[in-house]
Each structure stands twice: as C-alpha cells, then as structure tokens.
Protein backbone atom coordinates (compact mmCIF):
# COMPACT_ATOMS: atom_id res chain seq x y z
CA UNK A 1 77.32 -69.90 -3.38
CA UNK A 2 78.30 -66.56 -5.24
CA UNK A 3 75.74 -68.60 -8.60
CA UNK A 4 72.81 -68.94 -5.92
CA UNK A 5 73.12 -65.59 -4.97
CA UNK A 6 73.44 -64.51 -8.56
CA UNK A 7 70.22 -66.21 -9.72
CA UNK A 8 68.21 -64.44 -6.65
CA UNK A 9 69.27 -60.69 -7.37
CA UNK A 10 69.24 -61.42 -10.85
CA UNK A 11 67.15 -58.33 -11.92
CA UNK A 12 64.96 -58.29 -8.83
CA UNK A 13 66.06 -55.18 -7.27
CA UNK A 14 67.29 -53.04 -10.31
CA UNK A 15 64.35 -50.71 -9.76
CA UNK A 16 64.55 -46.71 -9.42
CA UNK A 17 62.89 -47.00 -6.23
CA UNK A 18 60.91 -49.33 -3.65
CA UNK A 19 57.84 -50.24 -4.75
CA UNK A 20 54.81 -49.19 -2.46
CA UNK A 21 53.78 -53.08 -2.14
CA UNK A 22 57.50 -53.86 -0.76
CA UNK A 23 56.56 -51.70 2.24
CA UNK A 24 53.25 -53.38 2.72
CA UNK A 25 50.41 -55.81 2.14
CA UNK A 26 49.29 -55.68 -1.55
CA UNK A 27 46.00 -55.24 0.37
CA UNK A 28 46.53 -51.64 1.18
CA UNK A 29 48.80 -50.81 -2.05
CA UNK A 30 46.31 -51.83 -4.83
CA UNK A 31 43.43 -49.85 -6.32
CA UNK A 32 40.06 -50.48 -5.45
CA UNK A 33 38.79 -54.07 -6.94
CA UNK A 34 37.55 -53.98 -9.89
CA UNK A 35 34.81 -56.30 -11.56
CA UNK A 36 36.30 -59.50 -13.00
CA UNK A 37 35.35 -60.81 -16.27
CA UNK A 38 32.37 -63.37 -16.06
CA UNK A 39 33.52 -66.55 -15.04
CA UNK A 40 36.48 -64.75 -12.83
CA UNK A 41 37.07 -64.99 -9.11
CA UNK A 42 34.46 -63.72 -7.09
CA UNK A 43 34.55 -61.87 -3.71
CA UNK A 44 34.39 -64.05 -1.06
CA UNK A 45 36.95 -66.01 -2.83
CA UNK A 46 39.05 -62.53 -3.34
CA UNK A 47 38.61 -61.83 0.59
CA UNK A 48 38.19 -65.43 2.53
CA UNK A 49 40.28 -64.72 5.59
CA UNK A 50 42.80 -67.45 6.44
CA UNK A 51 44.89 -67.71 9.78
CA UNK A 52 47.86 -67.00 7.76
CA UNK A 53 47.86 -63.40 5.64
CA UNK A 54 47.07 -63.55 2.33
CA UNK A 55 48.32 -61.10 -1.01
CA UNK A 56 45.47 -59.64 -2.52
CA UNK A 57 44.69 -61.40 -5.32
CA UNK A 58 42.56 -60.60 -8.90
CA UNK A 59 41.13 -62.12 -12.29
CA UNK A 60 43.49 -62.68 -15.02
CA UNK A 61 41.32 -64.89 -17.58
CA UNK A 62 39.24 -65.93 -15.30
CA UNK A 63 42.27 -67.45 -13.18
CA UNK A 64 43.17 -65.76 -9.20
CA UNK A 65 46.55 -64.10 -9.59
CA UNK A 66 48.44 -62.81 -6.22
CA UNK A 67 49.66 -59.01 -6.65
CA UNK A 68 52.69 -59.29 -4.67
CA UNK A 69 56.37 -58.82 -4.85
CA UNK A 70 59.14 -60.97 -3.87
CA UNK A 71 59.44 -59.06 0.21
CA UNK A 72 55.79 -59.78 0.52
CA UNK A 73 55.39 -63.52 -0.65
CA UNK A 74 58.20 -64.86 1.35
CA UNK A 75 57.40 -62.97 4.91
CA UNK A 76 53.89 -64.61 4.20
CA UNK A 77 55.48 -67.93 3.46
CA UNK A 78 58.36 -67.81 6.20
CA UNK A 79 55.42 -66.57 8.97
CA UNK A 80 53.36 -69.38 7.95
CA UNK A 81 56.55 -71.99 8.09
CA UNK A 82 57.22 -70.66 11.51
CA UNK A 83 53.51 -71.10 12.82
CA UNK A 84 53.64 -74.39 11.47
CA UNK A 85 50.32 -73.85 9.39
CA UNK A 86 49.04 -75.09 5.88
CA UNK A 87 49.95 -72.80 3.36
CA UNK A 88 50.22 -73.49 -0.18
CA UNK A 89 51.91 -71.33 -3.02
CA UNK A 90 52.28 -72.00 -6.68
CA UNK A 91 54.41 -69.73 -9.28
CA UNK A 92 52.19 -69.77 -12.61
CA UNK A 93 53.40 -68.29 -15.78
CA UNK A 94 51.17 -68.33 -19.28
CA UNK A 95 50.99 -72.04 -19.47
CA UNK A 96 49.33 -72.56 -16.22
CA UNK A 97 46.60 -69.75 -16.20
CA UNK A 98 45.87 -71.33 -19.45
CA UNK A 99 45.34 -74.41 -17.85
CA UNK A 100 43.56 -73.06 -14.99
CA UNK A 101 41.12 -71.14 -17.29
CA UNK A 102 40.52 -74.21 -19.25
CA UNK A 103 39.68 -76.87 -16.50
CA UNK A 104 37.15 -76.13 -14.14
CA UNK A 105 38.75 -78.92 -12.08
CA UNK A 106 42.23 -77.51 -11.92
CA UNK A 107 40.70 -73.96 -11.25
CA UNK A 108 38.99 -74.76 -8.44
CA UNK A 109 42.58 -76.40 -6.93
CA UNK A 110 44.38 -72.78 -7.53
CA UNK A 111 41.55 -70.93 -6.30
CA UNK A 112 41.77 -72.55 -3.51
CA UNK A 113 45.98 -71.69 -2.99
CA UNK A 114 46.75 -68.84 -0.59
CA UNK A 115 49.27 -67.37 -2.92
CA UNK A 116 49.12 -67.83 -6.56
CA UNK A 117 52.39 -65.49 -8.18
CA UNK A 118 52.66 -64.11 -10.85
CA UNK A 119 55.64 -66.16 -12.21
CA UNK A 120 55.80 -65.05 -16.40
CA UNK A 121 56.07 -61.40 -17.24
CA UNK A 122 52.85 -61.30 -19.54
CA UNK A 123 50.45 -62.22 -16.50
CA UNK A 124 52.48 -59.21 -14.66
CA UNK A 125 51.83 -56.83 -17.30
CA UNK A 126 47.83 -58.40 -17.79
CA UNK A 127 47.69 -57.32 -13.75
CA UNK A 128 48.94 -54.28 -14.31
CA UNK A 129 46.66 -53.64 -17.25
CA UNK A 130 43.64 -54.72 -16.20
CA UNK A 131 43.73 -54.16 -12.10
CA UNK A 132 46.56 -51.56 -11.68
CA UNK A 133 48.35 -53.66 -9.57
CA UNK A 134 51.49 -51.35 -10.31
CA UNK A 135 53.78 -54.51 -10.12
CA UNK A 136 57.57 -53.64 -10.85
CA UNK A 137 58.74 -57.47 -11.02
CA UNK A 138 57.53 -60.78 -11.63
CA UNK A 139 57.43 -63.38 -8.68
CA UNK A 140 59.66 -65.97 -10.75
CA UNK A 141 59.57 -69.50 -8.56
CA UNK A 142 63.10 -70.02 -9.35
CA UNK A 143 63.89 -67.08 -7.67
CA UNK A 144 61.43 -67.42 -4.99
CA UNK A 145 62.80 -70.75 -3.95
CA UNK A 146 66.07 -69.05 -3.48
CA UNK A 147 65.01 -66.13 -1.41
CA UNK A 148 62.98 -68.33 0.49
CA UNK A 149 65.77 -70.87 1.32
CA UNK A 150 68.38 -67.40 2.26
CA UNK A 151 65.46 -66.56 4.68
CA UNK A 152 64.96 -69.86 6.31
CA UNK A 153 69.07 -70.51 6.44
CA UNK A 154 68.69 -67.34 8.61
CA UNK A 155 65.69 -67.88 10.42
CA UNK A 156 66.67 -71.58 11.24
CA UNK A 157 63.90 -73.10 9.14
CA UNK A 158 64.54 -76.58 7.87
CA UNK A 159 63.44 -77.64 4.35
CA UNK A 160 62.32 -80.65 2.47
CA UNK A 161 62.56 -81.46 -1.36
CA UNK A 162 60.23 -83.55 -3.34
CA UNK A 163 59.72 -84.48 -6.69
CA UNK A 164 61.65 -84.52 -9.72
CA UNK A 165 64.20 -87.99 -10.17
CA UNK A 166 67.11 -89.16 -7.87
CA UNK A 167 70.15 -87.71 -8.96
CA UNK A 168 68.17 -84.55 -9.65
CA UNK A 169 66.64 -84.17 -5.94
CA UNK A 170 70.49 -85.55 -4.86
CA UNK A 171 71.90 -82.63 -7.28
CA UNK A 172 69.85 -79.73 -5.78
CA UNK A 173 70.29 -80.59 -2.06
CA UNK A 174 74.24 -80.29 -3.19
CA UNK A 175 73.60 -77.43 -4.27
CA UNK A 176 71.25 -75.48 -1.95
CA UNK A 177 73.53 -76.35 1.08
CA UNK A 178 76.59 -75.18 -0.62
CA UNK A 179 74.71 -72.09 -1.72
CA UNK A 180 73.03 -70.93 1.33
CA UNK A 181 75.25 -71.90 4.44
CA UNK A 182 73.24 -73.00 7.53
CA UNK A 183 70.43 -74.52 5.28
CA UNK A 184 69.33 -77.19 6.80
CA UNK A 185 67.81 -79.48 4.03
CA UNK A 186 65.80 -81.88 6.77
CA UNK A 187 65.16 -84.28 4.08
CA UNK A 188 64.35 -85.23 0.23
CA UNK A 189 63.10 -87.31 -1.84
CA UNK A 190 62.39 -87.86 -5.32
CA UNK A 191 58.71 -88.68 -7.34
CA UNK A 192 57.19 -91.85 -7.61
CA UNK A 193 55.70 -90.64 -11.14
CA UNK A 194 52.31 -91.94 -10.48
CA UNK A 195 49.71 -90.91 -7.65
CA UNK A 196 50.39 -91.37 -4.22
CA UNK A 197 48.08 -94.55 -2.67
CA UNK A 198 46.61 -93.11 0.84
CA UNK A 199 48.82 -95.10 2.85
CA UNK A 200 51.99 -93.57 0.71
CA UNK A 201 50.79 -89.97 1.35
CA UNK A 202 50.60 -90.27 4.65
CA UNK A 203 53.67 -91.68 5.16
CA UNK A 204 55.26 -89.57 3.05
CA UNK A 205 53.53 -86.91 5.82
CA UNK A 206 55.26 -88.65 8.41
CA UNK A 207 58.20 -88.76 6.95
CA UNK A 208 57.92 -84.74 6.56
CA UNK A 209 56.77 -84.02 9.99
CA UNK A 210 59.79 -86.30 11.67
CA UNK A 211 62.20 -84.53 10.03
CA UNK A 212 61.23 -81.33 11.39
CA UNK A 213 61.21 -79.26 8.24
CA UNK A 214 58.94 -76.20 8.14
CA UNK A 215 58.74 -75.53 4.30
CA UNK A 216 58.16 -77.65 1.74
CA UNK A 217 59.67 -77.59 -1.93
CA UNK A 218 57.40 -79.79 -4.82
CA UNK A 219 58.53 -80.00 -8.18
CA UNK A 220 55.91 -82.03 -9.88
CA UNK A 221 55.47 -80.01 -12.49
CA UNK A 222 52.57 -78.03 -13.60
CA UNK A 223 49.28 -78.98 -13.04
CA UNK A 224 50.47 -82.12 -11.24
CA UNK A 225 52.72 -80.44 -8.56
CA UNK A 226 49.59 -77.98 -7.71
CA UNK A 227 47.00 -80.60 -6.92
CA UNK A 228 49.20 -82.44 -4.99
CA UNK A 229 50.01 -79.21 -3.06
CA UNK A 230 45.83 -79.25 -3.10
CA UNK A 231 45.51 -82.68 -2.42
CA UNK A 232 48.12 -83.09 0.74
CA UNK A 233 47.83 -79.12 2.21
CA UNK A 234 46.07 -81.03 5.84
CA UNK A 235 48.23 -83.93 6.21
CA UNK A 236 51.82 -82.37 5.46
CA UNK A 237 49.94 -79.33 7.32
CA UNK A 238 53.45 -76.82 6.65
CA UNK A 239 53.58 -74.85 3.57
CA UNK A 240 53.93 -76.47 0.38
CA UNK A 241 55.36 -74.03 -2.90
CA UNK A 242 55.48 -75.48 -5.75
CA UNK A 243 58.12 -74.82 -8.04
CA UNK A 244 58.36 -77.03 -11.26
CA UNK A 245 61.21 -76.29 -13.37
CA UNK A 246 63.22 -74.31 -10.11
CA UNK A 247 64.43 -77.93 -9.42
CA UNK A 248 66.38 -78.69 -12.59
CA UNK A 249 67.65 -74.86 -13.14
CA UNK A 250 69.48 -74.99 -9.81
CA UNK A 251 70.50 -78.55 -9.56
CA UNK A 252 72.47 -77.58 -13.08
CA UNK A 253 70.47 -80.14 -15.17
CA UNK A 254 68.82 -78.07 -16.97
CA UNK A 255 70.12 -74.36 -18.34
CA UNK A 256 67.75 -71.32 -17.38
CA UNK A 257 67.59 -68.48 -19.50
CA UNK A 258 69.63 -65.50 -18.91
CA UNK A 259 67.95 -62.51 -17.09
CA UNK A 260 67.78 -60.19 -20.23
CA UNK A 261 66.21 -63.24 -21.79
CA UNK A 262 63.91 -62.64 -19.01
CA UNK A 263 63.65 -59.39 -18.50
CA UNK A 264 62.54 -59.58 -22.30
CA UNK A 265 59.52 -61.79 -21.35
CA UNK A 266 61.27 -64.57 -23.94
CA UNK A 267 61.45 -66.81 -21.37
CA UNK A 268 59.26 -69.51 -23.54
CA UNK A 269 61.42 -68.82 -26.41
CA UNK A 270 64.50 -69.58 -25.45
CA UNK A 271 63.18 -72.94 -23.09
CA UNK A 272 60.91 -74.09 -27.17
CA UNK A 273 64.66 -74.11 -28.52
CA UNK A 274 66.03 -76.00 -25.55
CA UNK A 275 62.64 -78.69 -26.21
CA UNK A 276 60.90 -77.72 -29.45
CA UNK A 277 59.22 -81.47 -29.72
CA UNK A 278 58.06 -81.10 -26.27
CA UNK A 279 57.11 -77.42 -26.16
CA UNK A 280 55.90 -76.43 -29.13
CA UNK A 281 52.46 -77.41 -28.90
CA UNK A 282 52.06 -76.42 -25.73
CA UNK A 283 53.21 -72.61 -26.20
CA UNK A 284 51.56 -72.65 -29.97
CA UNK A 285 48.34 -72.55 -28.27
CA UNK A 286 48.67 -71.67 -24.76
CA UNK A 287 50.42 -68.61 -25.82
CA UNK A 288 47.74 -67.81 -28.40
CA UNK A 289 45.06 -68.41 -25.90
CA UNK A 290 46.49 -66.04 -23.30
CA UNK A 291 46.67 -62.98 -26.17
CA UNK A 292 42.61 -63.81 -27.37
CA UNK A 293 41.58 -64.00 -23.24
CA UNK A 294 43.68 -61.36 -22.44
CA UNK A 295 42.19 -58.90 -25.06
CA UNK A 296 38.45 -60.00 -24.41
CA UNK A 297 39.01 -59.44 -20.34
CA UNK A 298 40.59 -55.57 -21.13
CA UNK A 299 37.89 -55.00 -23.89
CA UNK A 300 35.47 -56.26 -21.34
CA UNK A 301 36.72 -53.97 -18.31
CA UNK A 302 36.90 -50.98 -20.92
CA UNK A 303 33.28 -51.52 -21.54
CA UNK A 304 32.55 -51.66 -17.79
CA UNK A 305 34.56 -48.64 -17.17
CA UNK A 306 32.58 -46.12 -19.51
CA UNK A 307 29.35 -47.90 -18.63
C-alpha cells in the first residue's frame, strides 16, 4: 500500500499553491481560444457538448490536448463511471501526438476521446506555450490510474483490467487490491494480441457489464489501446482509460523512472536505456518531430498574434 500511495503523490501536489483549474473546469480557467495551426482541431470539435463534462481541450501539432489537472480528470471520469456512460480517456506523451499528427486515421480516433491528457512534460509546457493553459503538472496515466482506483475504492466503484499478458494482468490485480483497500477489481483479463472478431468483442462486453465494474483499465499500448477504446466506447458503454505502460510499472514488471527523472522531463531517457533496441528509433524521430512541429505551431501563433 504505502508504494501505491507513493507513486500517486509522487510530485503531484508539491506546488506553492492550488492551481486555479483544481478549483474548476479548465473551461472557465483558460484564456480565450486561440487559433490553432492549420490542420489543428477546429471548434465544433473544441466545444461538441457530450452528456458527460468535458476539459477544455486545444491544438498541440495539430493533435487535441485536454488542459486539465489530476482533481479535474478523475471527477470527470468517476461522474461518468457512476452514470454508467461512455467515456473514453487516453494519457499521450510525445510519442503519441506524434502519431496522432502523422495519421489522419489515428487522429480522427483521439479527436474523437473526451479527455485526451497531457501525459509527457514537453506537451505540458507546448500548452502552456502556445495556449496559456497555465498547467502546474502533467496528467501522467500511471498516476492517474492510481488516483482513479483511491477514488473508486472510496466511492464503491468496481474496476476491470485488460490487456497486457497473464501473469502481468494477475500481477497488477495483486497489487491494486493490496494497495487500495476496498478496491473491488470486478474482473481481468489479459490481450489476445490480435484484433478482437465481433463476436469476441461483444462478449468480452458481456463479460464487462456482468461483472458490474464501472471503469475500465486498457493497456494495449499506444495507438492500439486507443482505437480499441474508439472501437468498443458503445458496446462496453462505461469509461474506458487507457493506460499503456501504467500496467507493467505497478504490477513491478517493469521499473518506472524516479520522479526527479520525471520532474526533469527525462522520462524517455531513462525508459531508451531500459530498451535502446526497441526505443531508439522511435524517440530518434518522434522526439525530433515534436521539437520541428512544436517550433512551426509557436512561430505560427507569433505571426498570428502581431497580425
């Protein structure tokens, strides 16, 4: 219990004082919008009302980003688990906007996500730069997963986990109920590693809605996890957050970074020495891509601004 806890206030609430979005919607705590780069999210994408309340979100390469803060993202989540509505979250850091700004496809799927958090450090700072969101934290989804599973242990909300492999899924149920007593984990499974048939997804559905659980966990991986978040949102109908690597950080398979690591916005660094064959590519250019986007977007809006 006392690591669970750990990981959650790790560096979350070291701040001088409550931020203004803590004490409200993101809505009424950001600046006026301001014009997007071209390609970016429009308005009635910004603005589409939903039953459940939504962050305000804005353009960060071209990619919706939610302004929000820990308080904000899991009363929104938590309200929509109790309602028993569709809701579907994703936690994207570099890698992922990258994607997202690359595939029309797989931008269209996040576009279409009520919350989209900003998970790395560098797309906090880009929302801070270019929309003054005036963000104080990240929304990590490691640490979102556990502040969301503290709130439904006291709120009586039961969970489900899917994705990731068998002893992993086995692992983080252990772990989760020993953290946060009173969770009820209502059920879990782990991925198939292939795409579900129809008849699998909507057992898999059935499965979800018999066990009572009012919040589901995915952890796919990024972009799989979100477009099956995309894919399912009507048929599991209960939110769905997706939180990739969350599953093997607090099942103990894998090693997270420590929060000055963190804090640091090294993150990437310190996971490319834990897999440099599998990560190096990926951050080589993702990383490289975010930088060149980032500074066309805020060369962009400095144009706009003196225009």
């Amino acid at each position: 219990m006392q690591r669970l806890i750990a990981i959650v206030d790790d560096g979350t609430d070291a701040l001088a004082a409550p931020h203004p979005l803590d004490r409200g919607s993101a809505t009424e705590a950001m600046q006026p919008a301001r014009p997007l780069e071209r390609g970016g999210l429009s308005a009635d994408v910004v603005d589409r009302p939903r039953e459940v309340r939504r962050p305000r979100r804005a353009g960060v390469i071209g990619v919706p980003v939610s302004a929000t803060t820990y308080a904000e993202a899991v009363d929104c989540i938590l309200e929509a688990a109790r309602r028993r509505r569709p809701y579907t979250v994703t936690a994207l850091a570099v890698h992922g906007v990258v994607e997202a700004s690359r595939d029309p496809g797989f931008r269209r799927v996040i576009e279409d996500f009520d919350m989209v958090t900003p998970d790395g450090q560098p797309v906090r700072f880009a929302l801070n730069l270019l929309h003054r969101a005036g963000l104080r934290d990240r929304v990590y989804g490691p640490t979102l997963m556990l502040r969301l599973c503290e709130r439904a242990a006291r709120d009586g909300v039961g969970i489900y986990l899917y994705g990731s492999t068998l002893d992993t899924v086995t692992r983080l149920e252990r772990e989760l109920v020993a953290g946060f007593p009173g969770l009820v984990v209502a059920g879990s499974e782990p991925s198939i590693f292939r795409p579900l048939t129809a008849g699998e997804s909507v057992a898999l559905a059935q499965r979800i809605e018999r066990s009572g659980a009012g919040l589901v966990f995915v952890g796919l991986g990024c972009p799989r996890q979100e477009r099956f978040a995309h894919d399912h949102r009507d048929l599991i109908g209960v939110p769905q957050v997706t939180v990739g690597a969350a599953f093997d950080f607090h099942a103990r398979t894998k090693k997270q970074a420590p929060g000055w690591v963190q804090a640091a916005s090294l993150e990437w660094l310190y996971r490319l020495c834990q897999e440099p064959r599998r990560l190096f590519r990926r951050y080589l250019v993702t990383n490289s891509l975010f930088v060149w986007r980032f500074a066309l977007q805020a060369i962009a809006l400095g144009l706009k601004g003196r225009a």
